[in-house]
Each structure stands twice: as C-alpha cells, then as structure tokens.
Protein backbone atom coordinates (compact mmCIF):
# COMPACT_ATOMS: atom_id res chain seq x y z
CA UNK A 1 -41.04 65.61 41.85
CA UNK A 2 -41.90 67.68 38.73
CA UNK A 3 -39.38 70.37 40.13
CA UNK A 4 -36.66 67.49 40.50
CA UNK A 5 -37.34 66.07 37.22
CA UNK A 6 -36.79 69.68 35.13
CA UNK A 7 -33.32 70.46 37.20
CA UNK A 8 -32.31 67.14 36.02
CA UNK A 9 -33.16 68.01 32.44
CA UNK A 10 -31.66 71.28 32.69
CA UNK A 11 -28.47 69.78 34.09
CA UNK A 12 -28.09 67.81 31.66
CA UNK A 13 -28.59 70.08 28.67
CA UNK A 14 -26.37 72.37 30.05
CA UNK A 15 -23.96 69.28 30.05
CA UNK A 16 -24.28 68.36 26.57
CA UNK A 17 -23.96 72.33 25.63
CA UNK A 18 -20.87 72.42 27.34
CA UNK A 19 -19.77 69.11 25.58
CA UNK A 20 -20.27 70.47 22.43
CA UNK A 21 -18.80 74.13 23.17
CA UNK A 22 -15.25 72.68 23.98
CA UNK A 23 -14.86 71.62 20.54
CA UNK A 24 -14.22 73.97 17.20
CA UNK A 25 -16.82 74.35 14.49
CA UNK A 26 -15.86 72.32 11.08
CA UNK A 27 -14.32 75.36 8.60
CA UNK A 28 -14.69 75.79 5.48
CA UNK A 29 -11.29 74.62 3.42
CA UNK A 30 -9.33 77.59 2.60
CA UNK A 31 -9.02 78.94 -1.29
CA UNK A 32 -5.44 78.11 -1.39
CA UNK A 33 -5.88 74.58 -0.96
CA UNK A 34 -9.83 74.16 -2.80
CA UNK A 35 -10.03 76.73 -5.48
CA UNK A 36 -13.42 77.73 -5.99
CA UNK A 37 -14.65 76.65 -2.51
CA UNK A 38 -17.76 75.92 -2.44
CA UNK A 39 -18.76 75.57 -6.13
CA UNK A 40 -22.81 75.17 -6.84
CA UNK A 41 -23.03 71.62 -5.54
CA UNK A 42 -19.84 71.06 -3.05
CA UNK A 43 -18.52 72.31 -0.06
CA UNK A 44 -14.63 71.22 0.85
CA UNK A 45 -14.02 71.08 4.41
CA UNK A 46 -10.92 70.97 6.97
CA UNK A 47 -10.85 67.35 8.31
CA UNK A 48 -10.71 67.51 11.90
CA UNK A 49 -6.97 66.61 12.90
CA UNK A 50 -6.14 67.30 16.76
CA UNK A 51 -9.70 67.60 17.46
CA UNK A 52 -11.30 64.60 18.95
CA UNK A 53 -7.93 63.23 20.40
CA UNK A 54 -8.53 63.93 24.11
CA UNK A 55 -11.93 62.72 24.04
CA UNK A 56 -11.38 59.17 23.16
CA UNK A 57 -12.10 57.00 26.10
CA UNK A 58 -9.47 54.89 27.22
CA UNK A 59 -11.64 51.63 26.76
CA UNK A 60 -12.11 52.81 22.64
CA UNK A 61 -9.09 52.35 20.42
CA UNK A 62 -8.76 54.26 17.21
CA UNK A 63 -10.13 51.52 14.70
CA UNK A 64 -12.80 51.28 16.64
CA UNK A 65 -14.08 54.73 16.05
CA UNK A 66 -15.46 56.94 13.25
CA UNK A 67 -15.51 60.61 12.75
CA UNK A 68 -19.02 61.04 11.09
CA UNK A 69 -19.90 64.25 8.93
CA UNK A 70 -23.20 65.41 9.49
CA UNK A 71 -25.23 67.92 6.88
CA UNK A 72 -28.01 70.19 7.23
CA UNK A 73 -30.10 73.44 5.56
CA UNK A 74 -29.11 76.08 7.83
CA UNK A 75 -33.22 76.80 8.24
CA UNK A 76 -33.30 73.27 9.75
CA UNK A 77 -30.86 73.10 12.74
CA UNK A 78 -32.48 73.81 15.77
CA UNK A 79 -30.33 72.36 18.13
CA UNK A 80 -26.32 72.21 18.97
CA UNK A 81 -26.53 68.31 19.82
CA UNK A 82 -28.02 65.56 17.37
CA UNK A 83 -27.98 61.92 17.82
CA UNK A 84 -26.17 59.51 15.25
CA UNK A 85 -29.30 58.69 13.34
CA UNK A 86 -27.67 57.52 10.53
CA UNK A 87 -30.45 59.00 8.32
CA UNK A 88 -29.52 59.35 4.93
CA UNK A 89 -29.60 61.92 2.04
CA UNK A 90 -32.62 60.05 0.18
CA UNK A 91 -34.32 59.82 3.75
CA UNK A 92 -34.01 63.46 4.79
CA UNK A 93 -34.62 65.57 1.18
CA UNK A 94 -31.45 66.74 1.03
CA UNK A 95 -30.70 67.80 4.45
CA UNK A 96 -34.34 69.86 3.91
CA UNK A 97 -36.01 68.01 7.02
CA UNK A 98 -33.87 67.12 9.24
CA UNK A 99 -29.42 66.21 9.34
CA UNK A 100 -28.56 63.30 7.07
CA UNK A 101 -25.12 61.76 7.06
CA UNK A 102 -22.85 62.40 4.49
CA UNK A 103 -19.74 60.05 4.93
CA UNK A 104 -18.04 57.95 8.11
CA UNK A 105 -14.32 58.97 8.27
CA UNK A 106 -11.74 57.18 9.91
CA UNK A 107 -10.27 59.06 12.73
CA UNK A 108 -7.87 61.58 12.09
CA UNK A 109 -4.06 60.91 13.43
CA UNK A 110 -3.06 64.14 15.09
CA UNK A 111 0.67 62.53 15.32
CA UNK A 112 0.47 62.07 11.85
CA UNK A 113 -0.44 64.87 9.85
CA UNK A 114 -0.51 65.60 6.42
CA UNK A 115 3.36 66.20 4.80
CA UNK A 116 3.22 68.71 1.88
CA UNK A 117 6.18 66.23 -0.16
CA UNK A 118 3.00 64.71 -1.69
CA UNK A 119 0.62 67.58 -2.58
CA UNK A 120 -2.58 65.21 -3.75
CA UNK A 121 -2.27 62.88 -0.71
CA UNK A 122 -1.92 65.67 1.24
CA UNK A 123 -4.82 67.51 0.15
CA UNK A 124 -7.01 64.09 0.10
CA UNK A 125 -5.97 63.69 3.80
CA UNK A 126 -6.52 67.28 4.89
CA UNK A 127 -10.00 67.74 2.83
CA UNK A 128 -13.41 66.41 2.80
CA UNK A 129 -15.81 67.51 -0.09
CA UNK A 130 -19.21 67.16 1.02
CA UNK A 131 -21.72 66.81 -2.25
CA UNK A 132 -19.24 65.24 -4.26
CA UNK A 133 -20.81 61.94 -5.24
CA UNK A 134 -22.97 62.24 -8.41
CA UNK A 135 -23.91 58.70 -9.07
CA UNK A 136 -24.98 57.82 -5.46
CA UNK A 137 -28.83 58.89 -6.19
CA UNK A 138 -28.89 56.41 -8.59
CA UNK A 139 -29.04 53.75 -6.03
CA UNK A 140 -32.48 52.35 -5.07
CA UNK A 141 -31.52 51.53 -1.55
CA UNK A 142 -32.28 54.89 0.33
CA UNK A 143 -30.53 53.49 3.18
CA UNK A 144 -27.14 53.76 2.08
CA UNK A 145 -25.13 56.57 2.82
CA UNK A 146 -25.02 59.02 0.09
CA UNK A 147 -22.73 62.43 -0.46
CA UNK A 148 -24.87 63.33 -3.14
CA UNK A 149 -24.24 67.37 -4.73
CA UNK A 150 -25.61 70.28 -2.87
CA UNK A 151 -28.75 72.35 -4.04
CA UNK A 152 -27.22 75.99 -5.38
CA UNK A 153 -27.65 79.39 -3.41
CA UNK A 154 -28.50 77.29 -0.14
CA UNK A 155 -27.06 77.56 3.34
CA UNK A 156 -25.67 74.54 4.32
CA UNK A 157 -24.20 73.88 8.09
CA UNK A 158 -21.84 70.86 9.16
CA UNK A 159 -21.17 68.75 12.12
CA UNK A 160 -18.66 66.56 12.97
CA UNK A 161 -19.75 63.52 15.47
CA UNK A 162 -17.14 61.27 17.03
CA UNK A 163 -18.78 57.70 16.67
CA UNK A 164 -17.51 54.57 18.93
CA UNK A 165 -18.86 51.14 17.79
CA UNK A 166 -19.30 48.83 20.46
CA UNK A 167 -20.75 45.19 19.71
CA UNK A 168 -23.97 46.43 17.55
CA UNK A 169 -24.49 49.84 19.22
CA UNK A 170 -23.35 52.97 18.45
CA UNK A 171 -22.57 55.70 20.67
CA UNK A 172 -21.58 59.68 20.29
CA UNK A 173 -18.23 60.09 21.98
CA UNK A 174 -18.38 63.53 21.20
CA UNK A 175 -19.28 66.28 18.51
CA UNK A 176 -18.48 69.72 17.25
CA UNK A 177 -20.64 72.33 17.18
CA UNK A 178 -22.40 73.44 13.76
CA UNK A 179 -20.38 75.40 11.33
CA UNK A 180 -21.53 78.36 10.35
CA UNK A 181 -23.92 78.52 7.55
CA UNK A 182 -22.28 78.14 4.32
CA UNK A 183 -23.69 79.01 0.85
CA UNK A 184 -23.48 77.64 -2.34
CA UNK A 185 -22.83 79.27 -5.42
CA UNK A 186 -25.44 80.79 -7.41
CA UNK A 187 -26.33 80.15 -11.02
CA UNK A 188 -25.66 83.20 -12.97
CA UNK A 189 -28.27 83.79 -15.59
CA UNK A 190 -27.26 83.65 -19.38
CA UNK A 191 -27.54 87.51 -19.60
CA UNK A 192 -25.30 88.42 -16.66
CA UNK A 193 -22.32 85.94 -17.56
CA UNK A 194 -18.89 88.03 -18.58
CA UNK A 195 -17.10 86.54 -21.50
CA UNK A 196 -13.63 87.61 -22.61
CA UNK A 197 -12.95 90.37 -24.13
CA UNK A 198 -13.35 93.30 -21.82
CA UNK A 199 -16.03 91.15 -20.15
CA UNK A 200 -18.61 91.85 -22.38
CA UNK A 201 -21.98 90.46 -22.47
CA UNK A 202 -22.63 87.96 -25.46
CA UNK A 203 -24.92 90.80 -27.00
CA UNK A 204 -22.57 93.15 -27.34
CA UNK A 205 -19.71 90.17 -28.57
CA UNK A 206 -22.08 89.66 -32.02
CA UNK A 207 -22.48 93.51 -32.14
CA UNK A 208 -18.61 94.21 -32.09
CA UNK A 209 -18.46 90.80 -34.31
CA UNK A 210 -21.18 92.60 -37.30
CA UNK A 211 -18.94 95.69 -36.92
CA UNK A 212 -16.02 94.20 -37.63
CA UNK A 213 -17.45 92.08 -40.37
CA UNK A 214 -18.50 95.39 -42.04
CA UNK A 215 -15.12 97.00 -41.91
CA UNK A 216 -13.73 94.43 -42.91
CA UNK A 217 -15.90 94.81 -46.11
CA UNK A 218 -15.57 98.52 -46.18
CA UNK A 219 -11.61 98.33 -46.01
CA UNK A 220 -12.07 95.48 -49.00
CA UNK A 221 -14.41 98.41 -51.26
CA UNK A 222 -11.81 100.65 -50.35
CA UNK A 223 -8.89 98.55 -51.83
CA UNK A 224 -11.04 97.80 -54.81
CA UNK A 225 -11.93 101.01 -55.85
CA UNK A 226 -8.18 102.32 -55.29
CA UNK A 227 -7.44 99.67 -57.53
CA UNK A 228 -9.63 100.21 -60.12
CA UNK A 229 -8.70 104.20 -60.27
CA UNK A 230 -5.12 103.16 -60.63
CA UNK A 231 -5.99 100.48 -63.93
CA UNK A 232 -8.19 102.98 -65.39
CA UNK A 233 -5.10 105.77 -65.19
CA UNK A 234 -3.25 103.26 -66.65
C-alpha cells in the first residue's frame, strides 16, 4: 500500500514538472524598451502574450481568467510549482519567506498584440514593472495585494500562474516556470560615484576647482603687476 501510495506521488510530481516545463520562463524586458532595467527597486518584465493560450480549458472564457505574477528571493524557491496562495507582500517580508503576489493581470490577447503606432500603450501592454508601487505599504490592510519596490542587490525570481475563477474557488490552470534569478541594482557608495568631467571623483572636482581658483588669482597678479610697470614707465 505504502509502495502504491509513493508511485502515485511520484506520478504526479512528475506531472506537474512536466506541466510547468512546457511553458517559457517570464524574461526580463529588454533595454530597448525599459532603459535601466532593473533599477534598485523594479524589475520590468515581458507580459506573457501567446503563452497561456492553448491551455485555457474550453469550459473557462477569457474574462474569467487572470494571469497572476508571482515574486520571490531567489534563496527562497524551492520548488517549480506553487499554489495560488494569494499571500501578500506585507504577509511574506518581501518575498523573504515564502512567494507573495504582486499583481492579477488580465489575460493577454495573443490575436491582439501590441501595435508600435502608439509607443506608451504599447509599452504599457507589453510590460509589467514589478516593485513599482510606492504608496501601497502605507496601507494597514496586509491583505491587499501590494507591488511594493524591491530590496537593492537582491535576486529576485518570477512566476507567472494562469488563474481560473470559478464560483468562489480558485484554481491554477497553468504556470511558468521561475525566471531566472534577477538582481537589483546596487547602491554605489558616495566615494565610488563618477561625476562629469572626465568622471572624476568629487575629491578630485574641489581639488581641480582650488586650482583653478588660484590661477585664476595668479593670472589676475600677473595683469596687475604688468599694469603697474607700464604706469610707473609712464
């Protein structure tokens, strides 16, 4: 019975593993269209057009469906498959415990894709930026779903779930796999910061700044003095 019981697992692990391997990873949104991708706190992502399509069940329509984004530390995700818990940014530290949600999308139109004649609603449509809410914190409800901004320097991976509602239940239709792990910028310390010109450091700015001061003085003696030789000769 035991012996039954563990192929039955196994079968269906391997079944959910399979599930999940059909699908691509989220990516990372390229330069070109999010300059400075990721910054400190955010991470822009590709929306996932033409992904979930075949995997909507016949007795699901589209507005009865969500594509939710799920976030995690990289040092937290143990597993390919997660439930939709729902848990939230407040609940989970920040992705630091366990995945928290981050936003419910509608589901992406593959026969309708983004047109380039409107550059901003194409970008909004093609884009997600995960971290980008800065107010949601303030909120005493930890329940609510919250996008709140990243930590810096951390490894952050993402999951897309496709979510059908029915009646008062929730189920996974299907998911992606977890991105790869994606860092956040660093803070660069005061010290280390280039500044225009010739990327100095701001040391070396007030040195050349004094220096220039003093010729400036020097040049001003210089003028003097010439002047004064020439009245005297006079």
């Amino acid at each position: 019975m035991e012996m039954e019981v563990w192929w039955v697992a196994v079968g269906l692990l391997t079944s959910v593993v399979q599930l999940v391997a059909q699908f691509p990873k989220p990516r990372i949104a390229s330069p070109q269209f999010a300059p400075g991708n990721p910054t400190l706190t955010t991470v822009s992502l590709e929306r996932p057009f033409c992904v979930f399509d075949s995997s909507l069940p016949s007795s699901y329509q589209p507005n009865s469906v969500s594509v939710e984004i799920y976030v995690a530390q990289s040092s937290v995700v143990a597993s390919q498959a997660v439930t939709a818990t729902g848990k939230t940014f407040q609940q989970t530290s920040g992705g630091s415990i366990e995945p928290y949600q981050a936003a419910a999308l509608s589901m992406p139109d593959c026969r309708n894709l983004p047109s380039l004649s409107n550059v901003t609603d194409a970008l909004q449509r093609y884009l997600f930026r995960v971290g980008s809410d800065t107010q949601c914190l303030n909120s005493a409800d930890i329940t609510v779903l919250c996008n709140a901004p990243l930590l810096n320097n951390t490894a952050y991976r993402f999951k897309y779930l496709l979510v059908g509602v029915n009646g008062s239940s929730k189920h996974v239709l299907a998911q992606t796999p977890w991105s790869d792990a994606i860092f956040t910028k660093q803070i660069k310390a005061f010290e280390a910061i280039d500044t225009w010109p010739g990327k100095m450091t701001g040391g070396q700015v007030v040195v050349t700044t004094i220096l220039i001061v003093l010729l400036f003085v020097l040049l001003c003696a210089c003028v003097a003095t010439l002047v004064f030789s020439i009245w005297n000769y006079k």
